[in-house]
PDB file of N, CA and C in Angstrom:
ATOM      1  N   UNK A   1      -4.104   8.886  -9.003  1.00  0.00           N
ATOM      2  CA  UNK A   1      -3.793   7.485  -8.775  1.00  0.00           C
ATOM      3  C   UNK A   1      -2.288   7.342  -8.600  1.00  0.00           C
ATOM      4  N   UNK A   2      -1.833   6.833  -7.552  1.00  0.00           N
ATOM      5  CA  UNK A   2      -0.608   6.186  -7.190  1.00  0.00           C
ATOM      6  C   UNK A   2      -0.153   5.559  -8.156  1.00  0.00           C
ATOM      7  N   UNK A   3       1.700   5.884  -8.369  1.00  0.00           N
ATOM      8  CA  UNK A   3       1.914   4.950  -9.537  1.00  0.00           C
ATOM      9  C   UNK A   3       2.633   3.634  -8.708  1.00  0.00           C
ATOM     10  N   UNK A   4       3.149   2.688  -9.362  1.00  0.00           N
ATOM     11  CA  UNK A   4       3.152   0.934  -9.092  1.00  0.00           C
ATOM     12  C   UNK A   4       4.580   1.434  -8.359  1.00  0.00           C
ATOM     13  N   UNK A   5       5.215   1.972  -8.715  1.00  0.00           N
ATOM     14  CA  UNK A   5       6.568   2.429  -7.642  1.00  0.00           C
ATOM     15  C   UNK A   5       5.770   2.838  -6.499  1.00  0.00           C
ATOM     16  N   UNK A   6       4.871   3.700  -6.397  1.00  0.00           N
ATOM     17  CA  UNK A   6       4.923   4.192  -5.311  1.00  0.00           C
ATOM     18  C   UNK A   6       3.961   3.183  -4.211  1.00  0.00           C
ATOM     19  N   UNK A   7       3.089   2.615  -4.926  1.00  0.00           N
ATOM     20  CA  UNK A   7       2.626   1.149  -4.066  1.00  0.00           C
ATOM     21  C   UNK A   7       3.431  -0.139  -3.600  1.00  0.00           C
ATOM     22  N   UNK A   8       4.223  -0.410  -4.601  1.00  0.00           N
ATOM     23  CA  UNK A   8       6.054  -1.138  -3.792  1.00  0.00           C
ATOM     24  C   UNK A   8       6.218  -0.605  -2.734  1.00  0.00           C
ATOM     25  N   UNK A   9       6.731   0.918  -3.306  1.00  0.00           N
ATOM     26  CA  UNK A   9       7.122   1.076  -2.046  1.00  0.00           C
ATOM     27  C   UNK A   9       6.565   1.217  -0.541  1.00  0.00           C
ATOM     28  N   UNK A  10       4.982   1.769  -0.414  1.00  0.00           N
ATOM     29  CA  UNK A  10       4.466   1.955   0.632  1.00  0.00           C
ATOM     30  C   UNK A  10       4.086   0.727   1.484  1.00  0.00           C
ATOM     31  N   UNK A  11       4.093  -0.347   0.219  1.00  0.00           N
ATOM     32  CA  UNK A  11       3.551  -1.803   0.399  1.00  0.00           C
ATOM     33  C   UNK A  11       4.801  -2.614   1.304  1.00  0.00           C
ATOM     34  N   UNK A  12       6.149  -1.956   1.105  1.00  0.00           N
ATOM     35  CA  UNK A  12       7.309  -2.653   1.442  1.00  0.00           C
ATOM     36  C   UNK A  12       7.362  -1.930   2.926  1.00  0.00           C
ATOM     37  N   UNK A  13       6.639  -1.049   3.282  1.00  0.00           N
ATOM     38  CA  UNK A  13       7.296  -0.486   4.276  1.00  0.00           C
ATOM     39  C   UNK A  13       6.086  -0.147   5.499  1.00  0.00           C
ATOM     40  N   UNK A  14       4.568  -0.125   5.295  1.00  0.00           N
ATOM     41  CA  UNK A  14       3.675  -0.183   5.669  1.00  0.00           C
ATOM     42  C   UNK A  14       3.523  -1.268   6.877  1.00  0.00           C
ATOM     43  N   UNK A  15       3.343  -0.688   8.021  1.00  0.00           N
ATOM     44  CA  UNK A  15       2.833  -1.631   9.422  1.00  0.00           C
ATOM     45  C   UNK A  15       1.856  -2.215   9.327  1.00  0.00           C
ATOM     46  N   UNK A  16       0.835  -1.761   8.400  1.00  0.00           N
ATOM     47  CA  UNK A  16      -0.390  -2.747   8.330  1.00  0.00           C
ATOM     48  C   UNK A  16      -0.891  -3.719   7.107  1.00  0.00           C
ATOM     49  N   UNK A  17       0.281  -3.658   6.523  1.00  0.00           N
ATOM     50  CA  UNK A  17       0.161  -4.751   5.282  1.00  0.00           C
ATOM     51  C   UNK A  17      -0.276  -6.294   5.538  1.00  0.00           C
ATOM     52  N   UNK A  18      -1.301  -6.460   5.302  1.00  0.00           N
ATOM     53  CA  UNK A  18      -1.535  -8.216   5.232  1.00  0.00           C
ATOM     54  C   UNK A  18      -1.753  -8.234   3.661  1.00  0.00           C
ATOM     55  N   UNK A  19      -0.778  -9.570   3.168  1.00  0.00           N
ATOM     56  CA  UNK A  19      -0.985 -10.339   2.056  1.00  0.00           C
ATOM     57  C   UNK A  19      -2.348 -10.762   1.563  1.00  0.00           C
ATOM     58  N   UNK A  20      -2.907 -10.656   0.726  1.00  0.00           N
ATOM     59  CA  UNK A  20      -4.256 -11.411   0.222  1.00  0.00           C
ATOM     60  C   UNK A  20      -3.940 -12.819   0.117  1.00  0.00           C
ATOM     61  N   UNK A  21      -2.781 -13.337  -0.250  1.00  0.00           N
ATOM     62  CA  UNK A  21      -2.394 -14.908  -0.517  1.00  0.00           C
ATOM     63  C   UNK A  21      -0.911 -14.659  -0.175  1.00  0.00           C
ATOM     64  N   UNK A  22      -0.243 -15.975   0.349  1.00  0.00           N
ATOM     65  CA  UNK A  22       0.957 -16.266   0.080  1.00  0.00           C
ATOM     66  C   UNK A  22       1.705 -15.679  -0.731  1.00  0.00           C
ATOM     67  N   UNK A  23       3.105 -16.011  -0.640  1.00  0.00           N
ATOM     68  CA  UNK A  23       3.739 -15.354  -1.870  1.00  0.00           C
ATOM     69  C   UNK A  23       4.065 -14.611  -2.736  1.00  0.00           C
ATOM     70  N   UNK A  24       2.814 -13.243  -2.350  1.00  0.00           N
ATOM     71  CA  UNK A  24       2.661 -12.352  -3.586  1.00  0.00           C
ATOM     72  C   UNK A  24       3.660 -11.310  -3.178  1.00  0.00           C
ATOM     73  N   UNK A  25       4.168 -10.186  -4.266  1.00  0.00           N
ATOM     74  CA  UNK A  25       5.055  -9.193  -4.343  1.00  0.00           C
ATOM     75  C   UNK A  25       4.486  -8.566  -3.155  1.00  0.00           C
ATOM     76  N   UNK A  26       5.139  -7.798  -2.132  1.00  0.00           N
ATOM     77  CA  UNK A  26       4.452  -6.889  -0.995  1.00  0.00           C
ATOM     78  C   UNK A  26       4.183  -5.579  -1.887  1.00  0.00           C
ATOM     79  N   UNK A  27       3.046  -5.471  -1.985  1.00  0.00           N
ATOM     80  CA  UNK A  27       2.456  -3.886  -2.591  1.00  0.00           C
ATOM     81  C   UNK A  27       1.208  -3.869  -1.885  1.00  0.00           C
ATOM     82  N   UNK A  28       0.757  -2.427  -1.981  1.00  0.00           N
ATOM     83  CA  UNK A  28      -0.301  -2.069  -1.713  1.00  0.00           C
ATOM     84  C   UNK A  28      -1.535  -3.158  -2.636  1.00  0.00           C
ATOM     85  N   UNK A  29      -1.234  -2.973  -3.755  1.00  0.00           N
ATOM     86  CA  UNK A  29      -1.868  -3.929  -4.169  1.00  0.00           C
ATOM     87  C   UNK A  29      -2.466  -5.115  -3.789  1.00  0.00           C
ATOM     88  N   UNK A  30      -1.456  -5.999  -3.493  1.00  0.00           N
ATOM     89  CA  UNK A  30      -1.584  -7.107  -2.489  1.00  0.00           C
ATOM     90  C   UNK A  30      -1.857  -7.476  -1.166  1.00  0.00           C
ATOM     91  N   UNK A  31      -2.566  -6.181  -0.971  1.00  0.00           N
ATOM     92  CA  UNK A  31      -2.907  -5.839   0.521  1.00  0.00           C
ATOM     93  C   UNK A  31      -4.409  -6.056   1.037  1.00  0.00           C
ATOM     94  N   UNK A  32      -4.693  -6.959   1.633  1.00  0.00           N
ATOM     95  CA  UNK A  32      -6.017  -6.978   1.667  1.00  0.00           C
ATOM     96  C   UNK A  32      -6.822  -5.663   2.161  1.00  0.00           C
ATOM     97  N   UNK A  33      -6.178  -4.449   2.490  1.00  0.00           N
ATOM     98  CA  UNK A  33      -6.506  -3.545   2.873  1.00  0.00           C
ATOM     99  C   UNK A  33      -7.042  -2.183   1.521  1.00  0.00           C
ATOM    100  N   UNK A  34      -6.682  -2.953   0.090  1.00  0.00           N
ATOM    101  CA  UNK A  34      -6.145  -2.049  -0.625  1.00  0.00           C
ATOM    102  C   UNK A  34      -7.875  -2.506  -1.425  1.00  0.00           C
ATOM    103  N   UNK A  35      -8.373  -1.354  -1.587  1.00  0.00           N
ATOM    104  CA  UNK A  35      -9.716  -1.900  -2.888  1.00  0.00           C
ATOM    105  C   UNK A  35     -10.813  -1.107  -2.696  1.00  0.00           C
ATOM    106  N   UNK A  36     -11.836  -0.989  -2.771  1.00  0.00           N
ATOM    107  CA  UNK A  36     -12.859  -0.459  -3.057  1.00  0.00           C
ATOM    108  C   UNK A  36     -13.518   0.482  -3.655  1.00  0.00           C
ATOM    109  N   UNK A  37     -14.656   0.700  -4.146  1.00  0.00           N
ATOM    110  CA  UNK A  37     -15.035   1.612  -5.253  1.00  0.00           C
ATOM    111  C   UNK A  37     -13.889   2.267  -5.895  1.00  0.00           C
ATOM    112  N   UNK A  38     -12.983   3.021  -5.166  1.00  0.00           N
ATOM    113  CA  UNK A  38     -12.205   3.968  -5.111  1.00  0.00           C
ATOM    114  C   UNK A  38     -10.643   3.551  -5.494  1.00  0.00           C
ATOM    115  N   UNK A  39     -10.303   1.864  -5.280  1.00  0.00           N
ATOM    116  CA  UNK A  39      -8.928   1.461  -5.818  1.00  0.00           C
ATOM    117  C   UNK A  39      -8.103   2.334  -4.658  1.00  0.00           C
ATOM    118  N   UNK A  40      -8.618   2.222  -3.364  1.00  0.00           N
ATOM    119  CA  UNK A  40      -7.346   2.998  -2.401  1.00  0.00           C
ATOM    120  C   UNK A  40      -7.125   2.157  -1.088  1.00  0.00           C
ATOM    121  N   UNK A  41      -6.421   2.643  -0.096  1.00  0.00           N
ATOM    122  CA  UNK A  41      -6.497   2.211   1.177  1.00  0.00           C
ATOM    123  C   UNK A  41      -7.502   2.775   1.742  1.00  0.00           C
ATOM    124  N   UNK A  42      -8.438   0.934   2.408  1.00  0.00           N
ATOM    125  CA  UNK A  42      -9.296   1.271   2.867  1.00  0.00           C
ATOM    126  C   UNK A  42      -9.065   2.496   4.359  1.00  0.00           C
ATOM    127  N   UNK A  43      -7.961   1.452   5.180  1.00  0.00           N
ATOM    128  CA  UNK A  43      -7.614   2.194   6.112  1.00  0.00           C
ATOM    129  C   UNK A  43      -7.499   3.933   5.966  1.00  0.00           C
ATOM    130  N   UNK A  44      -7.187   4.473   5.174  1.00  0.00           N
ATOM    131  CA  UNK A  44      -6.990   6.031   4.769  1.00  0.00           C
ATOM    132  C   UNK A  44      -5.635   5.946   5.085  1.00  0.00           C
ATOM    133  N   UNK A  45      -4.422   5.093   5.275  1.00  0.00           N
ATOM    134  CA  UNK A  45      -3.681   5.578   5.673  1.00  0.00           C
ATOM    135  C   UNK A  45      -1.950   5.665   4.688  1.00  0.00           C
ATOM    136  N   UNK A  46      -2.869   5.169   2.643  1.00  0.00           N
ATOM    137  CA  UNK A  46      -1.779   5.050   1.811  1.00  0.00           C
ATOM    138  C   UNK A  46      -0.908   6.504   1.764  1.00  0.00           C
ATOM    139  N   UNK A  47      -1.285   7.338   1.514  1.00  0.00           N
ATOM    140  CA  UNK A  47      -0.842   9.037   1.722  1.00  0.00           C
ATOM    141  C   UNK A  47      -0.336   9.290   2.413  1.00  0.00           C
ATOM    142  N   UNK A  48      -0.440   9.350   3.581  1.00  0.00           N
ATOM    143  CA  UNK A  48       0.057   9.161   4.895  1.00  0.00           C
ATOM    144  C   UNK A  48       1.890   8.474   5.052  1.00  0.00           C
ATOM    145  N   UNK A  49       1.418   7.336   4.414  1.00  0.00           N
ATOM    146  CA  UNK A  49       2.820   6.385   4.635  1.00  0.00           C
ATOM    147  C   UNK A  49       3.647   7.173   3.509  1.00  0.00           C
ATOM    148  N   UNK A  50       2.938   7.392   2.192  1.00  0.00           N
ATOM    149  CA  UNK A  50       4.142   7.873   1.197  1.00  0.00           C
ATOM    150  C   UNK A  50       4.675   8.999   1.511  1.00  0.00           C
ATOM    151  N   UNK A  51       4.119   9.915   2.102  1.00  0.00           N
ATOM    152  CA  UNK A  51       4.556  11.328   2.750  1.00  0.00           C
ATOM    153  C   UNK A  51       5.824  10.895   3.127  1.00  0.00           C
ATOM    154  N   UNK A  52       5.773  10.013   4.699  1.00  0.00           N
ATOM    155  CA  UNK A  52       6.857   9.960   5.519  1.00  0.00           C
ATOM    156  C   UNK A  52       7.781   8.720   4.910  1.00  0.00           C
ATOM    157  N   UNK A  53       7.505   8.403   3.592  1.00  0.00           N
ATOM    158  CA  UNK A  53       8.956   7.778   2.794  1.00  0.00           C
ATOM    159  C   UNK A  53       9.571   8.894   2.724  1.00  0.00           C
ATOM    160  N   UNK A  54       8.950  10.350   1.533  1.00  0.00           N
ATOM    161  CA  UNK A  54       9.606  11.384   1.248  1.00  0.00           C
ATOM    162  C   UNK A  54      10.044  12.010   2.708  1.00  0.00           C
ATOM    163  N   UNK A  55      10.151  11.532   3.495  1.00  0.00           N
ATOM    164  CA  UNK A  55      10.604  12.213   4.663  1.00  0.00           C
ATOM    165  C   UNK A  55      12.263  12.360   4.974  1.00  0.00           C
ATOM    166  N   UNK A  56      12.463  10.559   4.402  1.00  0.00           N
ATOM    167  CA  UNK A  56      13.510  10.238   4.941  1.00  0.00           C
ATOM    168  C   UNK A  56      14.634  10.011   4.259  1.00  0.00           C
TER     169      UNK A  56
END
């Protein structure tokens, strides 16, 4: 499991982030993309993005 830094951050920097509501902190969390059975990106693509943070 991803820790809450590392969902900030993917959440802050992610092309496909949509908000669940207004206002909320940008995280994965808050991503309507982010949930199921599994607590991940549905898209498959949370791993992906944190890789190419450590990229740069």
């Amino acid at each position: 499991m991803p820790s809450l830094s590392d969902l900030r951050m993917v959440g802050r920097t992610c092309s496909a982030y949509e908000p669940e509501a207004e206002g909320v902190e940008r995280s994965c969390e808050t991503c309507v993309h982010w949930g199921g059975e599994a607590r991940d990106c549905i898209l498959d693509i949370f791993w992906e993005q944190l890789t190419n943070l450590d990229q740069t």
